[in-house]
Protein backbone atom coordinates (compact mmCIF):
# COMPACT_ATOMS: atom_id res chain seq x y z
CA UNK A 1 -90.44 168.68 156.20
CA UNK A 2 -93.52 170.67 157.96
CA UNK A 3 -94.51 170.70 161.64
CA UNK A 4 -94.30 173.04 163.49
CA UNK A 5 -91.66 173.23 166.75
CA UNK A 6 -92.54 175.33 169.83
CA UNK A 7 -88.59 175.37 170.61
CA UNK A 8 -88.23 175.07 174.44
CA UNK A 9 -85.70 176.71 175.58
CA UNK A 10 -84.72 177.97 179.29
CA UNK A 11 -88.80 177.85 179.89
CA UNK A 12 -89.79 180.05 177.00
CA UNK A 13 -91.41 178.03 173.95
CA UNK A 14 -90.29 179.33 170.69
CA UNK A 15 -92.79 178.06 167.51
CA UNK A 16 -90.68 176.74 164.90
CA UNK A 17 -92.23 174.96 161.87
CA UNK A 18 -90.58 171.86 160.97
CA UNK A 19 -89.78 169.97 157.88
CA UNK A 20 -91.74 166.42 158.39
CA UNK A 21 -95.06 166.76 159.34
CA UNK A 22 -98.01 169.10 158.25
CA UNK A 23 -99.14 170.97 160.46
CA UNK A 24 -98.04 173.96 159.23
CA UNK A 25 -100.21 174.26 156.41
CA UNK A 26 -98.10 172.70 154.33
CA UNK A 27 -98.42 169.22 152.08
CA UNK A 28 -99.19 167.03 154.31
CA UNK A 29 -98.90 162.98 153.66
CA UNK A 30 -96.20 162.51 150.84
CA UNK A 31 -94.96 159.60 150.76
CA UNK A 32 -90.82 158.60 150.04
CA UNK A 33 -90.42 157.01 147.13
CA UNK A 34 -87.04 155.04 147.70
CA UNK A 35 -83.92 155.55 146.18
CA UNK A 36 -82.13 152.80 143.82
CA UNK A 37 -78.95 151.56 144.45
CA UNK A 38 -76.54 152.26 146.96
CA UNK A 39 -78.69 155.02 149.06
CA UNK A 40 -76.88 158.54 149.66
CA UNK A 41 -76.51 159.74 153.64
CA UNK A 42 -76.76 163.62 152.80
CA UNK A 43 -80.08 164.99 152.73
CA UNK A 44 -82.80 165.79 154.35
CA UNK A 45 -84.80 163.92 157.25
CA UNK A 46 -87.61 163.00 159.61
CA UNK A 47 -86.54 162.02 163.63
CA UNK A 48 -88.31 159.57 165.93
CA UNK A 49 -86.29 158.48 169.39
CA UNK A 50 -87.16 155.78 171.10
CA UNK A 51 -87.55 157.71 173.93
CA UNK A 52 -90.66 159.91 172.23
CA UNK A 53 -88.54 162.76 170.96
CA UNK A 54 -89.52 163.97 167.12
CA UNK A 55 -87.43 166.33 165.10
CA UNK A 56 -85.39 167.03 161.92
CA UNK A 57 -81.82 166.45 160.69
CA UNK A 58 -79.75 167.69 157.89
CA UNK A 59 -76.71 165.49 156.70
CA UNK A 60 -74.60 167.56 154.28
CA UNK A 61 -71.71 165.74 151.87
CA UNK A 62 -69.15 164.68 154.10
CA UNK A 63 -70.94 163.66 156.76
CA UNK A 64 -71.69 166.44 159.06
CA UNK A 65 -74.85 166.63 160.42
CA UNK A 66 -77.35 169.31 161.79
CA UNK A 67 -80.22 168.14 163.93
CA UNK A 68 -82.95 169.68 166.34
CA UNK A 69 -85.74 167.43 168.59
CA UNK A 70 -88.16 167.71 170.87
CA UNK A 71 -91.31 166.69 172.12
CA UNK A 72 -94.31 166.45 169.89
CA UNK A 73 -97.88 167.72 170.95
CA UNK A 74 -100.65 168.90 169.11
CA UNK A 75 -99.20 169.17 166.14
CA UNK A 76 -96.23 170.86 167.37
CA UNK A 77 -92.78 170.14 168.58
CA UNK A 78 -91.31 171.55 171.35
CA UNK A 79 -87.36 171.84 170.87
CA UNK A 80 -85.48 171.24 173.66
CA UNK A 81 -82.05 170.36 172.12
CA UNK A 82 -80.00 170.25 169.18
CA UNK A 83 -76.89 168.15 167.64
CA UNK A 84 -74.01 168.97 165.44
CA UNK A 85 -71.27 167.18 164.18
CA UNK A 86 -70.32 164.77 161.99
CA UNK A 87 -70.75 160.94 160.49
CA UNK A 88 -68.62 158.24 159.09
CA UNK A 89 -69.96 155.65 156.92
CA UNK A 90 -68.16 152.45 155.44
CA UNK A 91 -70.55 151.15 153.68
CA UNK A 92 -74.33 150.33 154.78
CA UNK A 93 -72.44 150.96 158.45
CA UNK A 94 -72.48 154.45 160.41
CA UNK A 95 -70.81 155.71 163.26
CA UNK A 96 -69.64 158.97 165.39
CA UNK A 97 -68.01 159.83 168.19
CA UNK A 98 -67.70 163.89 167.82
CA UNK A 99 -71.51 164.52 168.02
CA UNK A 100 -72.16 167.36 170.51
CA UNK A 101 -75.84 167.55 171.85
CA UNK A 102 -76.94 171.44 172.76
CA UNK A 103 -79.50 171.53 175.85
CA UNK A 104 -81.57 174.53 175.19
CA UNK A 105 -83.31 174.18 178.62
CA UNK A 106 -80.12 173.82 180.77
CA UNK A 107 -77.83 175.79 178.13
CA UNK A 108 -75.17 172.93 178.34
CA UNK A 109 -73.33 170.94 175.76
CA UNK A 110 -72.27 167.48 175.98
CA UNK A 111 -70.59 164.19 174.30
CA UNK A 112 -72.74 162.02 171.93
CA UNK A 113 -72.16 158.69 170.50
CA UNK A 114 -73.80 157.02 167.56
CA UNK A 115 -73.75 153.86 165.69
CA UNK A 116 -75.97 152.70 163.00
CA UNK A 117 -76.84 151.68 159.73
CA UNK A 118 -78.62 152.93 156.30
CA UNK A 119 -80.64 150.66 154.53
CA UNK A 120 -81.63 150.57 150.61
CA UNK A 121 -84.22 153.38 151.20
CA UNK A 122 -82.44 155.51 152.75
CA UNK A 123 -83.63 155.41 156.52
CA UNK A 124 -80.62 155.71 159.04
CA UNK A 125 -81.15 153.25 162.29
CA UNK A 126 -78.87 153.46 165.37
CA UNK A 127 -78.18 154.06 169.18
CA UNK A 128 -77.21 157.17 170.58
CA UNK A 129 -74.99 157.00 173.95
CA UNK A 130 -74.98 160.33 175.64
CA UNK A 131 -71.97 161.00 178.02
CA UNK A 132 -74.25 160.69 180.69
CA UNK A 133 -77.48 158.83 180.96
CA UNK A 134 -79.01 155.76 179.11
CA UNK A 135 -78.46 155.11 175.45
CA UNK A 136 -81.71 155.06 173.23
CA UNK A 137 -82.11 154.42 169.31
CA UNK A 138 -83.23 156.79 166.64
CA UNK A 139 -84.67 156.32 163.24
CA UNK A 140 -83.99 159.05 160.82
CA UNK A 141 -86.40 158.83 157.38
CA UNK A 142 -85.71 160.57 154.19
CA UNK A 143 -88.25 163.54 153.51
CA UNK A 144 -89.84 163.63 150.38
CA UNK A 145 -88.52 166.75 147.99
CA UNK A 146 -92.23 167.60 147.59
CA UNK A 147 -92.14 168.68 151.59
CA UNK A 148 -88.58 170.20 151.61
CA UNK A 149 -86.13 170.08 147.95
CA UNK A 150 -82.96 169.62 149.82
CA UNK A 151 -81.29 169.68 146.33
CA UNK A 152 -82.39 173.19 145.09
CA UNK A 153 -80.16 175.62 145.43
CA UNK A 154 -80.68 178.18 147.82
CA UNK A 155 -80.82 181.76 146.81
CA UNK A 156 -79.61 184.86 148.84
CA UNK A 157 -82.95 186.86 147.45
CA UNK A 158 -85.35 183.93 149.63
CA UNK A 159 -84.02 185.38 152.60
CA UNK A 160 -83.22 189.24 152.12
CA UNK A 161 -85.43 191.13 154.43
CA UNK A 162 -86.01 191.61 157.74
CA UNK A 163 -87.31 188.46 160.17
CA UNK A 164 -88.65 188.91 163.36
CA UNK A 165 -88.41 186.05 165.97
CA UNK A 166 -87.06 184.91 168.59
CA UNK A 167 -83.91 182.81 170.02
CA UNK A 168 -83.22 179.67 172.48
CA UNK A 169 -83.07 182.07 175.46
CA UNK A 170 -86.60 183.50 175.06
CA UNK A 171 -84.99 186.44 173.59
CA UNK A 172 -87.27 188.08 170.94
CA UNK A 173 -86.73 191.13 168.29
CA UNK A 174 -85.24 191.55 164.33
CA UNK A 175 -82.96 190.37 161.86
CA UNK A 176 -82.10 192.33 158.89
CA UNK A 177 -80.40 190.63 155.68
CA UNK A 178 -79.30 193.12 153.09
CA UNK A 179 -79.25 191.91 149.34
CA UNK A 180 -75.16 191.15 150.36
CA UNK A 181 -75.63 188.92 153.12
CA UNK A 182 -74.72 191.35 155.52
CA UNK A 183 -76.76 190.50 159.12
CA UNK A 184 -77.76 192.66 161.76
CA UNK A 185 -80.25 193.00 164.39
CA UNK A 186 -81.32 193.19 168.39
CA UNK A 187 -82.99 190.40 170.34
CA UNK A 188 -83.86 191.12 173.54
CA UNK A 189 -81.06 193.63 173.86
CA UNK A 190 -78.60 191.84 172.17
CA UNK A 191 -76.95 193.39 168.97
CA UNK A 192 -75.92 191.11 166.66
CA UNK A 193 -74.05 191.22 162.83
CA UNK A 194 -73.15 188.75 160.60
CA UNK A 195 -73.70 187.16 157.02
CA UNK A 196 -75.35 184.64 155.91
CA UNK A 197 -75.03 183.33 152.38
CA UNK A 198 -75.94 180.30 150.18
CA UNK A 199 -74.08 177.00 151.37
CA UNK A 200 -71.29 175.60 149.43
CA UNK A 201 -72.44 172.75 148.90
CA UNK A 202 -75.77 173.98 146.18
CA UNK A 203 -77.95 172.43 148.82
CA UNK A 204 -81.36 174.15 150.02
CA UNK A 205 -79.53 175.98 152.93
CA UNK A 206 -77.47 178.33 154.30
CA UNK A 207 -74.10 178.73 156.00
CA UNK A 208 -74.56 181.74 158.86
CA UNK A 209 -72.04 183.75 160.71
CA UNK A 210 -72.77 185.98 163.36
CA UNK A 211 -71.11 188.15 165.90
CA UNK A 212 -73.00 188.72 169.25
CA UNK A 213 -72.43 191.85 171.36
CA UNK A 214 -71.62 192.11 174.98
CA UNK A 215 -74.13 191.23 177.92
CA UNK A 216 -77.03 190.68 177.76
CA UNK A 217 -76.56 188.18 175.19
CA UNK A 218 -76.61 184.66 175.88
CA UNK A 219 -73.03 184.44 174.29
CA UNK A 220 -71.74 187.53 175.04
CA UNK A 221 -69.35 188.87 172.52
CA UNK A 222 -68.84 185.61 171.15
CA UNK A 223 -68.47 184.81 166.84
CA UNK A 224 -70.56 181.32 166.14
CA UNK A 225 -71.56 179.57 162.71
CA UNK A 226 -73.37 177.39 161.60
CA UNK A 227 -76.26 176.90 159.14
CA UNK A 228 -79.91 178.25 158.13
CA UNK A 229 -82.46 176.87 156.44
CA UNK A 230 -85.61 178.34 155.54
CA UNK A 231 -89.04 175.60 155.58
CA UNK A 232 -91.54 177.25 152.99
CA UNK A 233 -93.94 174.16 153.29
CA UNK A 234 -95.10 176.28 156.32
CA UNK A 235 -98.15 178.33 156.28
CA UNK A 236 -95.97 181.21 157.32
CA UNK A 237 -92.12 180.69 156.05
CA UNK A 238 -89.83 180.17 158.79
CA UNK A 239 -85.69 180.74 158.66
CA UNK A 240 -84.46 178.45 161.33
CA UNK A 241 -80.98 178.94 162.47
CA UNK A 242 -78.02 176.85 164.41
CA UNK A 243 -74.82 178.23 165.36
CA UNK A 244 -72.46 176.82 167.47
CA UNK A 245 -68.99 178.81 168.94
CA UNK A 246 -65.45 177.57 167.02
CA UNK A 247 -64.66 175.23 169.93
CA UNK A 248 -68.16 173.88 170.18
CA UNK A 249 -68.60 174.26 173.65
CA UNK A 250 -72.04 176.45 173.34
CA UNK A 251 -74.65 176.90 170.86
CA UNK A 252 -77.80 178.26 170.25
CA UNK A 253 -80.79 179.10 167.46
CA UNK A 254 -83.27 181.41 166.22
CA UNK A 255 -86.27 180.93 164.45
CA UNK A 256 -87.90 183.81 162.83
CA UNK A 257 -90.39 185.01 160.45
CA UNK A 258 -91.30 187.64 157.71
């Protein structure tokens, strides 16, 4: 995938380069070529709302899901919230009723529905029904592996360094990853540690951990985890992080950069 995503968050736009378009410098305009057969659900993918929002999701084996949207301008998306949870499937049919949608402007979480279907290429339709507001539909459309290879396997060495950047608060600073995994780094005052290491599953991602220290963080002293991914369709690479707390009540990400 390859725009790029101004996250929005609490008023502070954070520039995150995305996986579907090309405005990033990356290769712009390939087309899907669609599967045969029975079409898989985990991978990677393009989002459109019906109510204008663009953005990205991941779908990893099982069903759970990882995605971020926001508004689209100039080439750029502006994140203002993003999803986690997971999806059943029976068949061509698709449906959930954990999903938990992460405001990055009010720094809320709340309930998400969705039911849908896949089709024979691979593109996921459906309705999403937030706790609280109108329902509106969403079309998620397989990105090509020449944009993002969802199946390589990611490697620790991709990502050992340190990346500066910034988080959903507006906070900005470092993050060091040693050649272990082992995290640490400050953003906007807040200390951090962690690891971070290939996923599981041999997908092109990451699962994260990280420890937050006391106040000022936006989670003070809290443990989340989640997943990290790093887009090198960009012009500039960009490791783009989501964590959410064990109960899933709060949640937050960082992009960064070499």
């Amino acid at each position: 995938m390859t725009p790029r995503h101004p996250l929005s968050a609490l008023g502070a736009p954070l520039l995150a380069c995305v996986l579907a378009l090309s405005a990033c410098g990356g290769g712009g305009g390939d087309a899907v070529d669609p599967p045969s057969g029975t079409a898989p659900l985990e991978g990677a993918y393009g989002l459109a709302t019906s109510t204008g929002l663009s953005g990205e999701a991941l779908v990893l084996s099982g069903g759970s899901i990882w995605a971020l949207s926001g508004v689209s301008s100039g080439g750029s998306i502006y994140v203002s919230s993003f999803t986690h949870g997971s999806i059943d499937r029976s068949g061509g049919s698709l449906s959930a009723s954990d999903l938990r949608q992460y405001d990055l402007v009010s720094s809320t979480a709340s309930a998400l529905g969705f039911s849908g279907t896949i089709n024979g290429a691979g593109i996921v339709s459906g309705t999403l029904t937030p706790s609280i507001g109108p329902a509106s539909t969403v079309t998620l459309t397989p990105v090509s592996a020449r944009s993002f290879d969802f199946e390589a396997p990611a490697t620790l060495a991709a990502v050992t360094g340190t990346w500066n950047g910034r988080s959903a608060d507006g906070s900005s600073g470092s993050v060091t990853v040693s050649s272990g995994g082992a995290v640490a780094g400050s953003l906007g005052g807040c200390s951090l540690s962690g690891t971070v290491a290939p996923h599981p599953s041999g997908k092109h991602l990451y699962s994260v951990s990280i420890v937050f220290g006391p106040a000022p963080c936006l989670l003070p002293s809290a443990t989340v985890n989640g997943i990290a991914y790093l887009n090198e369709s960009a012009a500039v690479p960009q490791l783009l992080v989501m964590v959410v707390t064990p109960d899933r009540s709060a949640g937050t990400i960082l992009v960064a950069t070499h």
